[in-house]
N, C-alpha and C. Protein backbone atom coordinates (compact mmCIF):
# COMPACT_ATOMS: atom_id res chain seq x y z
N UNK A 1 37.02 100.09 239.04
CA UNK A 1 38.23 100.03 238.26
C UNK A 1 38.07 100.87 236.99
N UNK A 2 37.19 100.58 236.36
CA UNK A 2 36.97 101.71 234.88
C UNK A 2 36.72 102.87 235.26
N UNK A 3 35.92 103.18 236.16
CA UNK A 3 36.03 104.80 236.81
C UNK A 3 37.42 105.48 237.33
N UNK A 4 38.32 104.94 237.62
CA UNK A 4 39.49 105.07 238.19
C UNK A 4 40.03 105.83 236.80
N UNK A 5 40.42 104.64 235.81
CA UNK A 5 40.69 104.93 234.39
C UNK A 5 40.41 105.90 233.86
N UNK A 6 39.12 106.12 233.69
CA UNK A 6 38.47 106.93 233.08
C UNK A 6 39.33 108.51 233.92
N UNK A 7 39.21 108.60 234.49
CA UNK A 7 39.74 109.90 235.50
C UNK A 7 40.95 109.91 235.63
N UNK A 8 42.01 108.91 234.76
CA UNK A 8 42.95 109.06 234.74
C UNK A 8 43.26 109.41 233.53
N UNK A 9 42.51 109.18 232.81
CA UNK A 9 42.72 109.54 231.16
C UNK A 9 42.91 110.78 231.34
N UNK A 10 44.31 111.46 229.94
CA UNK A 10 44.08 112.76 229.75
C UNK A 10 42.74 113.45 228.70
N UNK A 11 42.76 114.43 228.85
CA UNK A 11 41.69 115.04 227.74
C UNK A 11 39.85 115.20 227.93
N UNK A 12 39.48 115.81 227.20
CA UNK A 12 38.34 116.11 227.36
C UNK A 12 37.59 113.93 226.85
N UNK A 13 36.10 114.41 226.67
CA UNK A 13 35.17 113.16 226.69
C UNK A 13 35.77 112.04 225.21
N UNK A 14 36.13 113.03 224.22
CA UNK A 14 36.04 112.29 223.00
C UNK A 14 37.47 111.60 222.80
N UNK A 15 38.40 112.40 223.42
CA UNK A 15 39.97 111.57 224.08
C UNK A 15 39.99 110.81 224.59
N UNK A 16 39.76 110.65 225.75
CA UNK A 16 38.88 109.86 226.69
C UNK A 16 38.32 108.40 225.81
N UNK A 17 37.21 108.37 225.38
CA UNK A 17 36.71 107.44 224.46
C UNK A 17 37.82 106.67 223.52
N UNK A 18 38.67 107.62 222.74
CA UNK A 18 39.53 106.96 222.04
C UNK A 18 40.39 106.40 222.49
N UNK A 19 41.04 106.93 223.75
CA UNK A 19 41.97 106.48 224.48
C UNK A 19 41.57 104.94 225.11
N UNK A 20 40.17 104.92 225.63
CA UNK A 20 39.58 103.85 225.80
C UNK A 20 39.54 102.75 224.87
N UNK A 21 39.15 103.13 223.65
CA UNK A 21 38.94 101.98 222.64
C UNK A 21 40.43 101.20 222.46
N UNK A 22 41.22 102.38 221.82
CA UNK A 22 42.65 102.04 222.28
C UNK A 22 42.88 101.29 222.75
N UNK A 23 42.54 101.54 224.50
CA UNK A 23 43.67 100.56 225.46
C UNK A 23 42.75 99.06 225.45
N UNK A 24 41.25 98.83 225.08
CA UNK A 24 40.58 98.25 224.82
C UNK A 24 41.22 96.92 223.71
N UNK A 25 41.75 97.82 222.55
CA UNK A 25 42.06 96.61 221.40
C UNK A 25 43.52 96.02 221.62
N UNK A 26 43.74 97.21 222.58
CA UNK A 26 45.45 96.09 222.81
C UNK A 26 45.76 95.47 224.18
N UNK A 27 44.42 95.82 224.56
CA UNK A 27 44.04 94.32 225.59
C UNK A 27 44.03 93.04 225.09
N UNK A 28 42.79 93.11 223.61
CA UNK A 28 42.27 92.03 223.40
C UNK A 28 43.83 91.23 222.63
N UNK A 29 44.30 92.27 221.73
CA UNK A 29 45.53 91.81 220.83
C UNK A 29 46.19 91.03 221.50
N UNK A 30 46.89 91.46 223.21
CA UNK A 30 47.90 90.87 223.85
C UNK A 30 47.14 89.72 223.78
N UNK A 31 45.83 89.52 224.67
CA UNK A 31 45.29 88.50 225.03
C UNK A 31 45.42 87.04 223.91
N UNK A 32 44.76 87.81 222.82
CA UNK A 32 44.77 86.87 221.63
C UNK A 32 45.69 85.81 221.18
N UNK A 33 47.18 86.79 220.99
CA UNK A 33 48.21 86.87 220.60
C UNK A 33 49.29 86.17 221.68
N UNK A 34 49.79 86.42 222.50
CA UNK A 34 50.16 85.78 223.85
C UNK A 34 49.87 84.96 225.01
N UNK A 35 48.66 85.60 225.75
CA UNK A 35 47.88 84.89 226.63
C UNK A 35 47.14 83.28 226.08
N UNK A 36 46.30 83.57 225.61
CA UNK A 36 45.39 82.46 225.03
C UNK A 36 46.37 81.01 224.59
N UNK A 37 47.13 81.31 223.71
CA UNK A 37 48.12 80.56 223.13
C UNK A 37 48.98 79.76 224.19
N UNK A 38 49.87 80.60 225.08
CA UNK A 38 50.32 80.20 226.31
C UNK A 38 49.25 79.36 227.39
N UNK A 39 48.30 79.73 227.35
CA UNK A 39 47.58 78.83 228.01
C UNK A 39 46.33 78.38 227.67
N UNK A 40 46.45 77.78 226.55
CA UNK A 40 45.61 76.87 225.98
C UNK A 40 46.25 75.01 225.81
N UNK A 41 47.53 75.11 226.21
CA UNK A 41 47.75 73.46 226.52
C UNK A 41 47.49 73.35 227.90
N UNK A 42 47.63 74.04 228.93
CA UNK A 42 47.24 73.97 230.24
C UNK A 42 45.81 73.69 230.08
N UNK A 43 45.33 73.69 229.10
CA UNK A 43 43.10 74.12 229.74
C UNK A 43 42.62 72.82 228.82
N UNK A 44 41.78 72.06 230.27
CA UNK A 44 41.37 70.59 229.20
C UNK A 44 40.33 70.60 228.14
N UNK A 45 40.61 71.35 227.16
CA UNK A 45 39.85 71.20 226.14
C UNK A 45 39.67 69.76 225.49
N UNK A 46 40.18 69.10 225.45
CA UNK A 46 40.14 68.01 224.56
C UNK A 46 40.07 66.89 225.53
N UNK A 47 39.58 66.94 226.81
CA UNK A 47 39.52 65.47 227.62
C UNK A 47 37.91 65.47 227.51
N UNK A 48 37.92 64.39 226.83
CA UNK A 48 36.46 64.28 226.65
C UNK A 48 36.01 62.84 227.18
N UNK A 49 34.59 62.84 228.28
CA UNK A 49 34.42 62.32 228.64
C UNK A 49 33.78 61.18 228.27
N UNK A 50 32.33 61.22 227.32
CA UNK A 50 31.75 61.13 226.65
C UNK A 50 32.29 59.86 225.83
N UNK A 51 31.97 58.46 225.61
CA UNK A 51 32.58 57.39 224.59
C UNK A 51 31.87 57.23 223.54
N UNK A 52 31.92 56.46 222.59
CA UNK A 52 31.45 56.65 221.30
C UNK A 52 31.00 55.24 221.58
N UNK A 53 29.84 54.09 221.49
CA UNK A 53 29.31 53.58 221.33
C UNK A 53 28.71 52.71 220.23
């Protein structure tokens, strides 16, 4: 899959790279920002099994 990318990118190596970092931080942004949030009441963080004694 990143080889694909990579060869789809325009430009020589150092385009390439930036273009990468790029599509890199607005991966993580969406993720952060949208994803995570949206599905963080779905994910059992807080069922804890464990009793206090």
């Amino acid at each position: 899959m990143y080889g694909w990318i990579w060869r789809h990118l325009p430009g020589n190596v150092w385009v390439k790279a930036l273009l990468s970092l790029v599509l890199t931080l607005t991966v993580v942004y969406v993720l952060f920002q949208y994803v995570f949030p949206w599905a963080e009441p779905l994910l059992p963080f807080n069922d804890v099994t464990v009793n206090d004694q």
